[in-house]
C-alpha atoms as a PDB file:
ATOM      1  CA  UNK A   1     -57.116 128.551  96.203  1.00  0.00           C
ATOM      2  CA  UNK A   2     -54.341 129.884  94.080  1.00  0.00           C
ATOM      3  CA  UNK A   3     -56.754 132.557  92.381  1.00  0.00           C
ATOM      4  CA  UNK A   4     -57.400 134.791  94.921  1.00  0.00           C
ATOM      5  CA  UNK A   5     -58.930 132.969  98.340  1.00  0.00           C
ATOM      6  CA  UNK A   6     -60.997 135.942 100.442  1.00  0.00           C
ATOM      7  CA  UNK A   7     -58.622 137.217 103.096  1.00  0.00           C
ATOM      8  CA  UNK A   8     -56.230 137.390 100.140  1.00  0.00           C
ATOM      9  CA  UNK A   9     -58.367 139.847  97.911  1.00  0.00           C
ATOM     10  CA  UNK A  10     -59.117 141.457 101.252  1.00  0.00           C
ATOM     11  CA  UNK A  11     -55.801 141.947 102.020  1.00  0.00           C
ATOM     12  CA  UNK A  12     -54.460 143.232  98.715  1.00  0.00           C
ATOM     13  CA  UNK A  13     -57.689 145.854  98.752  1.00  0.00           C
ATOM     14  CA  UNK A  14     -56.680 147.917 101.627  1.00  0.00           C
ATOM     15  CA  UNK A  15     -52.963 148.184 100.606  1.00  0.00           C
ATOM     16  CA  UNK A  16     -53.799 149.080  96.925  1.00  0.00           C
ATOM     17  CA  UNK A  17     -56.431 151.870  95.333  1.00  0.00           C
ATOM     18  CA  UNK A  18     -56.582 151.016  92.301  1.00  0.00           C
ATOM     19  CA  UNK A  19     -58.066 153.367  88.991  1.00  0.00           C
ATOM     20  CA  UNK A  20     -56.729 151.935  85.685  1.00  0.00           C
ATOM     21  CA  UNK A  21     -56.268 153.916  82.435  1.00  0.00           C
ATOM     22  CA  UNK A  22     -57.736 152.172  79.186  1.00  0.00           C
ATOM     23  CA  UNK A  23     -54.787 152.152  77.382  1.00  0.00           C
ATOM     24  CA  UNK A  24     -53.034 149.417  80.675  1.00  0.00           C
ATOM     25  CA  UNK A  25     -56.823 147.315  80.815  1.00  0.00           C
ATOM     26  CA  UNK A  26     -56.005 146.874  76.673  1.00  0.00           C
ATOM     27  CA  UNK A  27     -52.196 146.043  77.480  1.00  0.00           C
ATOM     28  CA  UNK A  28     -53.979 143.625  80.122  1.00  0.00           C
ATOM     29  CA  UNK A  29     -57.148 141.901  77.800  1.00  0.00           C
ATOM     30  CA  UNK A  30     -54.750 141.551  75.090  1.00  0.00           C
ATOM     31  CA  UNK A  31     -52.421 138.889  77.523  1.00  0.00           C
ATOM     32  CA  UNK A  32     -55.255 137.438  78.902  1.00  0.00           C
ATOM     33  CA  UNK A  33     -56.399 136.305  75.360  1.00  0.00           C
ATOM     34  CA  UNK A  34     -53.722 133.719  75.319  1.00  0.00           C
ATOM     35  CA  UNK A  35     -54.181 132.351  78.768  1.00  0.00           C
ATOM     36  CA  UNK A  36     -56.867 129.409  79.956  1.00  0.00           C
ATOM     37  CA  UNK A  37     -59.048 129.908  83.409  1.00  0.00           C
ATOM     38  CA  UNK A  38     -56.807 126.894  85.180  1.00  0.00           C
ATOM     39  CA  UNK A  39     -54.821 128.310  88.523  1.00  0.00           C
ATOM     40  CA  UNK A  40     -51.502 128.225  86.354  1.00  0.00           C
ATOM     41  CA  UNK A  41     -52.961 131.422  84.686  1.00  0.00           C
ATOM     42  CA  UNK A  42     -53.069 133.384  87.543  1.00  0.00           C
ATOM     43  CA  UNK A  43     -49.327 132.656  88.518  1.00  0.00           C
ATOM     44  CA  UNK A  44     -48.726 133.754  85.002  1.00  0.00           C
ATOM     45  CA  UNK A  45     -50.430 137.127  85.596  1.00  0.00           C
ATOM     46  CA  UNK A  46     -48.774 137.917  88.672  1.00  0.00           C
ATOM     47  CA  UNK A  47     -45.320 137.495  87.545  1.00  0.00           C
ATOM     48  CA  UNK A  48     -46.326 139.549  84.171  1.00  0.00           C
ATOM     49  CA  UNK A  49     -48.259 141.720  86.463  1.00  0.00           C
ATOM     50  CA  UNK A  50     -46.672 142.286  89.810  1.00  0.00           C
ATOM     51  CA  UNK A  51     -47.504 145.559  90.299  1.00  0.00           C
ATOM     52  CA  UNK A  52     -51.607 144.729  90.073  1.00  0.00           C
ATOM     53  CA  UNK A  53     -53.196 142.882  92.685  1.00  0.00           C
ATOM     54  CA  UNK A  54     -53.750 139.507  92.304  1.00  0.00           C
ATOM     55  CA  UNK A  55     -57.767 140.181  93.317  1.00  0.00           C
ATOM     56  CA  UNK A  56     -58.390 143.182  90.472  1.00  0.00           C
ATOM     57  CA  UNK A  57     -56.028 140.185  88.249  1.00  0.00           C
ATOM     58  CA  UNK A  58     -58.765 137.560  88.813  1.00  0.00           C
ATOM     59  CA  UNK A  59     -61.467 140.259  88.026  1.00  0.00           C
ATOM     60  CA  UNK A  60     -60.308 141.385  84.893  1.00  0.00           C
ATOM     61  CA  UNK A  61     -59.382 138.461  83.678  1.00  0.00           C
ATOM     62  CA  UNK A  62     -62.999 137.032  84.697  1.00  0.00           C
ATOM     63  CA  UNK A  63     -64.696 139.349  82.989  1.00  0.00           C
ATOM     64  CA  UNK A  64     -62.416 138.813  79.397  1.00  0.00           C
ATOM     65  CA  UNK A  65     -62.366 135.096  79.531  1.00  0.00           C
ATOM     66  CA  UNK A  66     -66.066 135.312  79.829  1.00  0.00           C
ATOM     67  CA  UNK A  67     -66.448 137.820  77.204  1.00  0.00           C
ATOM     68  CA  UNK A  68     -64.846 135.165  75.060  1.00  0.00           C
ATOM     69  CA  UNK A  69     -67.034 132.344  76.117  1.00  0.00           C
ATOM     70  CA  UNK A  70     -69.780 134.101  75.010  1.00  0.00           C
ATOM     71  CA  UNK A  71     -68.572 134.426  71.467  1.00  0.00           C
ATOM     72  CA  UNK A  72     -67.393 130.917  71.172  1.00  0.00           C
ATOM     73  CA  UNK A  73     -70.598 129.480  73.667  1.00  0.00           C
ATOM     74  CA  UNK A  74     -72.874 128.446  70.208  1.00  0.00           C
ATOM     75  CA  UNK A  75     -69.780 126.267  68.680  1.00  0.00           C
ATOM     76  CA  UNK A  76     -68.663 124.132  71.765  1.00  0.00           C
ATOM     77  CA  UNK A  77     -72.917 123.109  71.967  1.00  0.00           C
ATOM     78  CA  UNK A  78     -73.719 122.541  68.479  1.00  0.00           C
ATOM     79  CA  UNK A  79     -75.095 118.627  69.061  1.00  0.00           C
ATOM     80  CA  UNK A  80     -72.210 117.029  66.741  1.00  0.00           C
ATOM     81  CA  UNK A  81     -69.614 119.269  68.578  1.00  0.00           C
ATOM     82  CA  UNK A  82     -71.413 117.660  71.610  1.00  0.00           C
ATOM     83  CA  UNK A  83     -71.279 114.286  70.427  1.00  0.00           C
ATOM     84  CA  UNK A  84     -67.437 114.288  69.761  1.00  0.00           C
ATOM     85  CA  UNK A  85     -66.969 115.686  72.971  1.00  0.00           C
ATOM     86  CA  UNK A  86     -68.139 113.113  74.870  1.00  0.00           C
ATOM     87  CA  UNK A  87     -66.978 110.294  72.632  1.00  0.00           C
ATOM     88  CA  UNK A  88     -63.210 112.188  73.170  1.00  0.00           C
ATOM     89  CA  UNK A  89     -63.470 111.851  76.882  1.00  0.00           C
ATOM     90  CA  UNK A  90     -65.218 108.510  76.713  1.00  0.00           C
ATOM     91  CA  UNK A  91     -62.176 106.904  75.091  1.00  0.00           C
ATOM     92  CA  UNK A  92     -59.490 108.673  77.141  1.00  0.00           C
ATOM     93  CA  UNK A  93     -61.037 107.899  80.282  1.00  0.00           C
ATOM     94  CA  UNK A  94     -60.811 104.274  79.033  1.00  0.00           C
ATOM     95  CA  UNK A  95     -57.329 103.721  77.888  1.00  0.00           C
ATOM     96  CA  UNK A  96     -55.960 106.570  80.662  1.00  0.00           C
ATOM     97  CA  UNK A  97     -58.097 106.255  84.017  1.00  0.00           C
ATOM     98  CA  UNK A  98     -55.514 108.102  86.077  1.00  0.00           C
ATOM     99  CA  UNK A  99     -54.960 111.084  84.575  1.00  0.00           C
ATOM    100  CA  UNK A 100     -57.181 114.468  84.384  1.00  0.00           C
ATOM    101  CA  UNK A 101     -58.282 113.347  81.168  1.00  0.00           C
ATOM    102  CA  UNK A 102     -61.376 115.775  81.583  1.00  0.00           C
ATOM    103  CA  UNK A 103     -59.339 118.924  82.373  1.00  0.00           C
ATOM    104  CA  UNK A 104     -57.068 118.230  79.678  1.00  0.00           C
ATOM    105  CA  UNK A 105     -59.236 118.217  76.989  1.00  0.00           C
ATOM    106  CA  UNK A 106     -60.752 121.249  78.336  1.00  0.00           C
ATOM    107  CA  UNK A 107     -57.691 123.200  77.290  1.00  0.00           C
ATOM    108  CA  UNK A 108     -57.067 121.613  74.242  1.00  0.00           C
ATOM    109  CA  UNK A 109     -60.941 122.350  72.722  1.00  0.00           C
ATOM    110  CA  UNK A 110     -60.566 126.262  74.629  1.00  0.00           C
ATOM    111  CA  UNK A 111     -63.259 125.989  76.646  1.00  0.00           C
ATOM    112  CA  UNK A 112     -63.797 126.397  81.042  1.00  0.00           C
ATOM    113  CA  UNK A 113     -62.809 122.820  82.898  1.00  0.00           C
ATOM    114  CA  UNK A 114     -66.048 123.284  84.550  1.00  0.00           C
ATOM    115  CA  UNK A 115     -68.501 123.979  81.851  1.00  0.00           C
ATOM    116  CA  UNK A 116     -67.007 121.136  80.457  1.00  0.00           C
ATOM    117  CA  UNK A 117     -67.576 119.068  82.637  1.00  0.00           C
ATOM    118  CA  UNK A 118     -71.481 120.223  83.151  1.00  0.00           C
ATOM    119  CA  UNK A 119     -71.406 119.412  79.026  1.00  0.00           C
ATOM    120  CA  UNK A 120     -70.189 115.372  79.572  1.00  0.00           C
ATOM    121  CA  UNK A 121     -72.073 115.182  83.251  1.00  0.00           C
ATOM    122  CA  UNK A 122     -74.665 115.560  81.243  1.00  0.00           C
ATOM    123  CA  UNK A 123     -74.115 113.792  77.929  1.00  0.00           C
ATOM    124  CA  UNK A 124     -73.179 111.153  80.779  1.00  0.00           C
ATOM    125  CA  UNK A 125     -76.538 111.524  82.514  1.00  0.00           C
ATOM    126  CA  UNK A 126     -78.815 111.406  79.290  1.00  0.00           C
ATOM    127  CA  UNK A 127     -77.023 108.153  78.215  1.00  0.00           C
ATOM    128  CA  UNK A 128     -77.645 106.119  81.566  1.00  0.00           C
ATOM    129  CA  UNK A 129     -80.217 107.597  83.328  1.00  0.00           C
ATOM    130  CA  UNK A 130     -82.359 109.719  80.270  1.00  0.00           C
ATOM    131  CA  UNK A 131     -85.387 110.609  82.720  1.00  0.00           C
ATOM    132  CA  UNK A 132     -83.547 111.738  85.670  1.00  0.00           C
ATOM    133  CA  UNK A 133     -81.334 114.170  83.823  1.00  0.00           C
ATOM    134  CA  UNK A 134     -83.123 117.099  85.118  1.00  0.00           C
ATOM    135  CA  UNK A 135     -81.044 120.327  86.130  1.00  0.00           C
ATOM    136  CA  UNK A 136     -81.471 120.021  89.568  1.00  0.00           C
ATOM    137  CA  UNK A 137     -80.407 116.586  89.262  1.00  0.00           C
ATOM    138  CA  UNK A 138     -76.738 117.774  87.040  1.00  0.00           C
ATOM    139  CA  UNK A 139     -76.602 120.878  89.449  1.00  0.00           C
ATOM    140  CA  UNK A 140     -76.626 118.800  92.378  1.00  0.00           C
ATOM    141  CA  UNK A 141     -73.760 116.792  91.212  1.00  0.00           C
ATOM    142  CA  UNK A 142     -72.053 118.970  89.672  1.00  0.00           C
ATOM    143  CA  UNK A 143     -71.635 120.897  93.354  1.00  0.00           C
ATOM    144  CA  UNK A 144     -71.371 116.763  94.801  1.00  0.00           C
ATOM    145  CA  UNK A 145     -69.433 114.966  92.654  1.00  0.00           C
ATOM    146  CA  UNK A 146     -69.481 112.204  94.827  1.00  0.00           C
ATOM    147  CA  UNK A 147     -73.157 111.929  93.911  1.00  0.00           C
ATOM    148  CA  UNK A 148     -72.157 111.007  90.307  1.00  0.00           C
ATOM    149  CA  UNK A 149     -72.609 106.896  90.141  1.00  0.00           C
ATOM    150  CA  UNK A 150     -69.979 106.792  87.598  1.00  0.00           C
ATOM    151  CA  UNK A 151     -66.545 107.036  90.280  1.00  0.00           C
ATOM    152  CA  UNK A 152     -64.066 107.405  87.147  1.00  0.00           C
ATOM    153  CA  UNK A 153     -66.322 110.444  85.569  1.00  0.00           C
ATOM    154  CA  UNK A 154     -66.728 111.903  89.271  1.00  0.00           C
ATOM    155  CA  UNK A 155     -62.867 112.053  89.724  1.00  0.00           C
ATOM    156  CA  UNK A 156     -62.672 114.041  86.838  1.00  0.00           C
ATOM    157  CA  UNK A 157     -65.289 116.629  87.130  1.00  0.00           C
ATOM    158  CA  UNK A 158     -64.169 117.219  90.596  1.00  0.00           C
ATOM    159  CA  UNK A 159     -60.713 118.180  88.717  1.00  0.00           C
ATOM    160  CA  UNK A 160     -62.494 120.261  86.655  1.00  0.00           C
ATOM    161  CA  UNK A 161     -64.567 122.164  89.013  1.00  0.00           C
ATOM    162  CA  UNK A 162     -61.342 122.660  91.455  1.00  0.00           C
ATOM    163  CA  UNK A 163     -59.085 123.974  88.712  1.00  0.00           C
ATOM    164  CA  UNK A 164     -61.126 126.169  87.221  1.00  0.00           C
ATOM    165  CA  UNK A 165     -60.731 129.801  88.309  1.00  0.00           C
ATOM    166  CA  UNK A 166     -63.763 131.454  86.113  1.00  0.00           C
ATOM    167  CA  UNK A 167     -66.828 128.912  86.114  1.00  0.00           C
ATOM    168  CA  UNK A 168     -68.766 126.984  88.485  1.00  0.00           C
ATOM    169  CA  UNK A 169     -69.998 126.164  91.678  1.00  0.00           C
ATOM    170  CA  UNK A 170     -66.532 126.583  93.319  1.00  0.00           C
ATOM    171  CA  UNK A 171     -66.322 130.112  92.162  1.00  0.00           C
ATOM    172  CA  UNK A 172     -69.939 131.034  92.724  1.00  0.00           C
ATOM    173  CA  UNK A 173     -69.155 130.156  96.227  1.00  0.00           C
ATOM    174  CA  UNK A 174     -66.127 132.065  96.615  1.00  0.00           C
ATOM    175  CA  UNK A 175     -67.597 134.929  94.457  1.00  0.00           C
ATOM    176  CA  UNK A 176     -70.019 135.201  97.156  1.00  0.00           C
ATOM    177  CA  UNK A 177     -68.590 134.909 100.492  1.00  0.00           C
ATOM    178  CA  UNK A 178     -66.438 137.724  98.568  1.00  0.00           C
ATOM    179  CA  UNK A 179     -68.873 139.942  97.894  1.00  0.00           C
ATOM    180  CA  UNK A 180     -70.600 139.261 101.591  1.00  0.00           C
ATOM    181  CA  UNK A 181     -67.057 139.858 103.139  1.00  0.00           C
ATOM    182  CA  UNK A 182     -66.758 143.536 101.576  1.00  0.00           C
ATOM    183  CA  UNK A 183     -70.255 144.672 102.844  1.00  0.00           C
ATOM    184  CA  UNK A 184     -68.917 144.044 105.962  1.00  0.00           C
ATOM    185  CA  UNK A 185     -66.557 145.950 105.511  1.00  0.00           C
ATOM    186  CA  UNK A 186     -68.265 148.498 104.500  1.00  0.00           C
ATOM    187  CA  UNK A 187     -70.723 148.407 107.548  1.00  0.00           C
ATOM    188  CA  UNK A 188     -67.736 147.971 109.614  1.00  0.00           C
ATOM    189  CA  UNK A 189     -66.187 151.740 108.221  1.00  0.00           C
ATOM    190  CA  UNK A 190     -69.819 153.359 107.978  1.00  0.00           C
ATOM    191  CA  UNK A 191     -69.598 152.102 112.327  1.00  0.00           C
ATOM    192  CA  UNK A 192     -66.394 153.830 112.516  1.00  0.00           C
ATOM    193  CA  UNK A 193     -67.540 156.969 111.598  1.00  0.00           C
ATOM    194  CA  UNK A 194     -70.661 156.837 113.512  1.00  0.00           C
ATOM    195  CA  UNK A 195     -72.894 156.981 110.202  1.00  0.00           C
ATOM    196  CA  UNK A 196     -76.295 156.095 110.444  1.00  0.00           C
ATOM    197  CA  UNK A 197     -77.392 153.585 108.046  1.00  0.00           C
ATOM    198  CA  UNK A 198     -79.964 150.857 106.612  1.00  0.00           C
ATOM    199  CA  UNK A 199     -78.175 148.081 105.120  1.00  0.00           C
ATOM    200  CA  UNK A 200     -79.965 145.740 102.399  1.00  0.00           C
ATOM    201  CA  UNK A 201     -81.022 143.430 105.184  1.00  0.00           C
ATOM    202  CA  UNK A 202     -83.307 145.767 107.401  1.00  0.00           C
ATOM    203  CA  UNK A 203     -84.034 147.009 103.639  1.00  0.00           C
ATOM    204  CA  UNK A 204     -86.009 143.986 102.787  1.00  0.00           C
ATOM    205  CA  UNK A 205     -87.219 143.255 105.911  1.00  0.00           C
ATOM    206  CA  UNK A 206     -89.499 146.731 105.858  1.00  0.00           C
ATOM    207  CA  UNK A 207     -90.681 145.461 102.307  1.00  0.00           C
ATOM    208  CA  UNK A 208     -88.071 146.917 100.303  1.00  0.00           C
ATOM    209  CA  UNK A 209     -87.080 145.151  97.225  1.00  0.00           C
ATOM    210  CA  UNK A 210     -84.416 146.224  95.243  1.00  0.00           C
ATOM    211  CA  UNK A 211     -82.032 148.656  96.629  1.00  0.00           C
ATOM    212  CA  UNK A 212     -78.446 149.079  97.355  1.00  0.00           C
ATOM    213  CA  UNK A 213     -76.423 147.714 100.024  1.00  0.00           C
ATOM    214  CA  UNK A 214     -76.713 151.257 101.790  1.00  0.00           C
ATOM    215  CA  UNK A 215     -78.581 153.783 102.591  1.00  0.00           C
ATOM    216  CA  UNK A 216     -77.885 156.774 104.892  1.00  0.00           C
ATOM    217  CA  UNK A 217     -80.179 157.844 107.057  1.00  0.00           C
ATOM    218  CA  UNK A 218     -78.590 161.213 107.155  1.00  0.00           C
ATOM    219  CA  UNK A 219     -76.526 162.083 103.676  1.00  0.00           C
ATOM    220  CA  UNK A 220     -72.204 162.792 103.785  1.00  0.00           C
ATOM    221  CA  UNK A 221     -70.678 164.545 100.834  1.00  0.00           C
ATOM    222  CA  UNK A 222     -67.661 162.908  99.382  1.00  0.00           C
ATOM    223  CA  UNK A 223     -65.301 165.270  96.938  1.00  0.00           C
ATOM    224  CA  UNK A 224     -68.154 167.721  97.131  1.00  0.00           C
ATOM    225  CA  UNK A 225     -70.837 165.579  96.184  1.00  0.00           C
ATOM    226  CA  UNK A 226     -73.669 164.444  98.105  1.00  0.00           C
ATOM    227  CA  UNK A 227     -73.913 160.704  98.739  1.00  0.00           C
ATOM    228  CA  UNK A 228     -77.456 158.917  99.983  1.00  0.00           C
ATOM    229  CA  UNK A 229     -76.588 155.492  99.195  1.00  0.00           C
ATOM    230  CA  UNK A 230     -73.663 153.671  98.686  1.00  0.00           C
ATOM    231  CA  UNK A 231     -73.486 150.481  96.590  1.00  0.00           C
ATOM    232  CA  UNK A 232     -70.561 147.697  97.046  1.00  0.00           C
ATOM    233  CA  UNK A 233     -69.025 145.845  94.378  1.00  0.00           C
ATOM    234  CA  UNK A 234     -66.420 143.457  94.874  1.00  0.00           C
ATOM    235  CA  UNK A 235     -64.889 143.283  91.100  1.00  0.00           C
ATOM    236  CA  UNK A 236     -63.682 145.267  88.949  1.00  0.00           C
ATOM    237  CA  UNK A 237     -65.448 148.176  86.761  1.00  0.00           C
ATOM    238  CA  UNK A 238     -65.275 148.015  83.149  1.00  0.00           C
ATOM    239  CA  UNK A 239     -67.171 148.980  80.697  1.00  0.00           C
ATOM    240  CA  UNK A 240     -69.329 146.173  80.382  1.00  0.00           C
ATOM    241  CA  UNK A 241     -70.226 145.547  83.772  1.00  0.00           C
ATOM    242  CA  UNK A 242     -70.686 149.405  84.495  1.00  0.00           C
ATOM    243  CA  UNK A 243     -73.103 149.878  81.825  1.00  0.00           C
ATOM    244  CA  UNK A 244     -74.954 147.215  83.075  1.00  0.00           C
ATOM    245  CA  UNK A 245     -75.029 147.976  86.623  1.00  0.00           C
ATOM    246  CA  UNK A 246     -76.020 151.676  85.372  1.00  0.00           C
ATOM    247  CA  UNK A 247     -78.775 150.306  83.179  1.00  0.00           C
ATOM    248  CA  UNK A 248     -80.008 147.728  85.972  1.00  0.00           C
ATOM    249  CA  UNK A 249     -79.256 149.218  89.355  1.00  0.00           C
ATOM    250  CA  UNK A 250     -77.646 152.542  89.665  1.00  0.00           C
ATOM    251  CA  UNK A 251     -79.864 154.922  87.510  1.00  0.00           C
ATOM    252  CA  UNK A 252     -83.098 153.633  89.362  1.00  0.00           C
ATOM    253  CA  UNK A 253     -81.462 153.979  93.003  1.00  0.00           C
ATOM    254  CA  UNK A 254     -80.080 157.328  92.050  1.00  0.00           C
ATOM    255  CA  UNK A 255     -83.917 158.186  90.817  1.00  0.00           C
ATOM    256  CA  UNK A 256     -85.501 156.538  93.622  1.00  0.00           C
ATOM    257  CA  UNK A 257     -82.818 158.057  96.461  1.00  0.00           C
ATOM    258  CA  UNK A 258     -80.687 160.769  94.832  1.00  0.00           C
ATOM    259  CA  UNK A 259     -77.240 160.734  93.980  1.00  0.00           C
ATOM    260  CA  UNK A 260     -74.961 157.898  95.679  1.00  0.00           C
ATOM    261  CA  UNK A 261     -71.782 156.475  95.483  1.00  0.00           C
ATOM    262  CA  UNK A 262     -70.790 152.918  94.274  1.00  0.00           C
ATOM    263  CA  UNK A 263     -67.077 151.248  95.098  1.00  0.00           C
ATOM    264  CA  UNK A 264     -65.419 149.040  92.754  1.00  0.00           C
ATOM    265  CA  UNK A 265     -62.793 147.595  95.590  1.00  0.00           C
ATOM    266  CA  UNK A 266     -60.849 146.148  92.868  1.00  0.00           C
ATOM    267  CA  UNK A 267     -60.749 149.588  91.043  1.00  0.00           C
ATOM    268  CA  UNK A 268     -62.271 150.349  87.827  1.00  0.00           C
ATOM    269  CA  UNK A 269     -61.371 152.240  84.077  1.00  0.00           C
ATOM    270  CA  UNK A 270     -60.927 156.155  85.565  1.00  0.00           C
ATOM    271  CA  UNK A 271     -63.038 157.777  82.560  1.00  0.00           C
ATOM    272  CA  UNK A 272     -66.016 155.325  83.753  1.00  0.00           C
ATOM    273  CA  UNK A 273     -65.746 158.256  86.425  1.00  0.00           C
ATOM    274  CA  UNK A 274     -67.932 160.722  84.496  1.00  0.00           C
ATOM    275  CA  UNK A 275     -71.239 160.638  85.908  1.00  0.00           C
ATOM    276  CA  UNK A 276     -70.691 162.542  89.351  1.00  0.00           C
ATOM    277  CA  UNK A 277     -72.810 165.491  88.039  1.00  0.00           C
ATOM    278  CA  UNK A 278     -75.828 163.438  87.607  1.00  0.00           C
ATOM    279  CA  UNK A 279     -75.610 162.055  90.617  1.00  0.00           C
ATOM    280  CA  UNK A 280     -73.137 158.576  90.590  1.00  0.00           C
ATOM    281  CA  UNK A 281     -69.799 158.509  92.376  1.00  0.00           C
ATOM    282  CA  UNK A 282     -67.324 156.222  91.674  1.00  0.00           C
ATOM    283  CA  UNK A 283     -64.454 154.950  94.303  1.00  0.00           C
ATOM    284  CA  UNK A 284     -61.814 152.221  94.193  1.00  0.00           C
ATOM    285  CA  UNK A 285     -62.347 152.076  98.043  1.00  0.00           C
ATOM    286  CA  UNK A 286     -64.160 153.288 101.250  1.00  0.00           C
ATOM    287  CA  UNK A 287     -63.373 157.836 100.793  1.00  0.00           C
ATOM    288  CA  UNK A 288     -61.560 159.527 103.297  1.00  0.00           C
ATOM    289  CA  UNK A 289     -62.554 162.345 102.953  1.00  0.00           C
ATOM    290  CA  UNK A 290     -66.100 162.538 103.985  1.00  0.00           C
ATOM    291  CA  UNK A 291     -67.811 165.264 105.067  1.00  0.00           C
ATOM    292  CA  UNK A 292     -70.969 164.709 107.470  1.00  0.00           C
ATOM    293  CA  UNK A 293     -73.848 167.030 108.398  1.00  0.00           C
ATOM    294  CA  UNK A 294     -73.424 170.163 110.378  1.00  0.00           C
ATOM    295  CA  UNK A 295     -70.250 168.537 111.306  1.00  0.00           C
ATOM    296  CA  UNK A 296     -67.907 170.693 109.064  1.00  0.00           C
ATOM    297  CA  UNK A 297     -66.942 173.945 108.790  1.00  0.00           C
ATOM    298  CA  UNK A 298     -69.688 175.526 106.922  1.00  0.00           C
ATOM    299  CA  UNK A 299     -73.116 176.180 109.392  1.00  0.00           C
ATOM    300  CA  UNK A 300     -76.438 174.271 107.690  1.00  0.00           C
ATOM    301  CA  UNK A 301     -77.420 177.476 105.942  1.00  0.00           C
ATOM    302  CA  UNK A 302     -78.470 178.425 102.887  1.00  0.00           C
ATOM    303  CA  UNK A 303     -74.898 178.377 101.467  1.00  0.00           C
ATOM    304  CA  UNK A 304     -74.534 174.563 103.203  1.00  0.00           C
ATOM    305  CA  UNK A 305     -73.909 171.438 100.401  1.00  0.00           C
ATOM    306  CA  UNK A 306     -76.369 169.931 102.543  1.00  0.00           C
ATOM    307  CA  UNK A 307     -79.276 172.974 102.714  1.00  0.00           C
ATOM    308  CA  UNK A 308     -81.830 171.290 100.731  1.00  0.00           C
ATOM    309  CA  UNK A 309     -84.910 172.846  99.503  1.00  0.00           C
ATOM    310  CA  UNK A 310     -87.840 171.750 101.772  1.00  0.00           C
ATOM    311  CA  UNK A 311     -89.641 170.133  98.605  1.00  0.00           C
ATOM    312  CA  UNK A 312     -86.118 168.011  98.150  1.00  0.00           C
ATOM    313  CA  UNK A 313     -86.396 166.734 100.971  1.00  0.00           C
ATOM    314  CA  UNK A 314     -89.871 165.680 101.215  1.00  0.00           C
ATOM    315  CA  UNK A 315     -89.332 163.976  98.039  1.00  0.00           C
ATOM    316  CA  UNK A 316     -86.689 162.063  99.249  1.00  0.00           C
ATOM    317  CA  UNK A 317     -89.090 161.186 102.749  1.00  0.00           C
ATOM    318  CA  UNK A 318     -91.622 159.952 100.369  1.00  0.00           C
ATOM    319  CA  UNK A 319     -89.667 158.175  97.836  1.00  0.00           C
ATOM    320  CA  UNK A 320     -88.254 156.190 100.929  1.00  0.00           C
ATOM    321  CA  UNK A 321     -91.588 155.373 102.752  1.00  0.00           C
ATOM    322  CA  UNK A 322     -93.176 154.382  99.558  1.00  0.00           C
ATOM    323  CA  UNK A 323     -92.593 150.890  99.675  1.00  0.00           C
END
């Protein structure tokens, strides 16, 4: 796909680090205001862009354009707005069957192809088939357009769903092998270093429910600060999705744990970067500079960054083993 396929963002991570100042992410949101999520955009933001990578691009420009749907979601499903909707496409489709009718009037009415298209899939689905219409029913087709009986209709959702670089199942797929590809990664530099680690997986499978991707089973220090657990996120920090990582995930693994480190591999706002006292690290990728136990140049003593008082620890021991 033109917006960013996985060995793409993958590739663009390693060569670029990537910690933005707020005044370049308003520079950046203000463009994106005038752009739609269609694959033209993100040829637009490259050539505007070309020093940014085309993966912390996408991210941002995610996380605006669905900033804005939320503002505008109540208009585009009041029922008459709906209604008009559907008649639109109902009459285009008629008197122009070959062309991405669908997609087009996406962009004219500002809102995502694919969200769109879930609104007249299922406009479409409560006309002909009223006690079907269930969401598992319009999920289904909406990730297997083929399964739509209406051919015409199923043409142009399918346009919808491949164009459109912020919504639907398309991206939720690619948004996810993503993500998945990254902890790899991150496993894959933890094994390089000969780090001993749980990952989320062995996690769950000793009854664990909601941790982070890592936990070390013997703590580094990174920049001076000691790291337990280190969380992955592949997408870009701002403030918005920082807070509410903080609020949702970070503050209760860095209660549960102690103080861990989280990477942003598509970088993040630098002043988001305050927290490191109270225990939360922030990276734009994996740190080269960590420092392991009794493996540098200070002895485990009293004057170590990793002596820990005895009680410390056994808070730690029993925080861990109290699942």
């Amino acid at each position: 796909m033109d917006f960013v396929s996985g060995s793409a963002a993958l590739a663009d991570k390693q060569e670029t680090k990537m910690k933005m100042s707020r005044a370049e992410h308003r520079s950046l949101s203000r463009f994106m205001e005038r752009l739609r999520p269609t694959r033209q955009c993100m040829d637009t933001l490259k050539a505007q862009f070309p020093h940014l990578p085309p993966s912390t691009l996408l991210s941002i420009f995610s996380q605006e354009y669905q900033k804005r749907t939320k503002r505008s979601c109540a208009r585009h499903h009041a029922p008459d707005v709906v209604k008009g909707y559907y008649q639109r496409y109902r009459s285009e489709a008629r008197t122009r069957p070959t062309d991405p009718v669908l997609l087009e009037l996406a962009n004219q009415v500002d809102l995502s192809p694919a969200l769109l298209a879930r609104v007249i899939l299922e406009c479409f689905l409560q006309e002909c088939e009223p006690s079907v219409s269930s969401r598992l029913v319009l999920n289904n087709m909406l990730r297997e357009p083929h399964l739509i009986p209406d051919l015409l209709l199923a043409k142009h959702v399918e346009q919808c769903t491949v164009n459109d670089c912020c919504y639907g199942p398309l991206v939720d797929c690619i948004k996810h092998a993503i993500g998945l590809e990254h902890e790899d990664i991150l496993r894959d530099k933890l094994r390089e270093r000969n780090l001993s680690f749980l990952d989320e997986n062995q996690l769950r499978a000793k009854g664990y429910d909601k941790t982070p991707d890592i936990i070390l089973e013997v703590p580094i220090a990174v920049d001076g600060h000691v790291v337990h657990w280190i969380e992955s996120k592949a997408s870009f920090g701002d403030d918005h999705s920082h807070h509410a990582y903080l609020n949702e995930q970070f503050w209760s693994y860095c209660n549960r744990f102690g103080p861990g480190l989280v990477i942003y591999w598509y970088g993040f706002l630098s002043d988001l970067d305050c927290q490191r006292e109270r225990g939360i690290l922030l990276k734009d990728g994996f740190p080269s500079d960590i420092v392991t136990l009794c493996r540098g140049p200070t002895p485990c003593g009293a004057g170590s960054p990793f002596s820990f008082p005895a009680e410390r620890e056994s808070g730690r021991t029993s925080a861990l083993n109290s699942r």
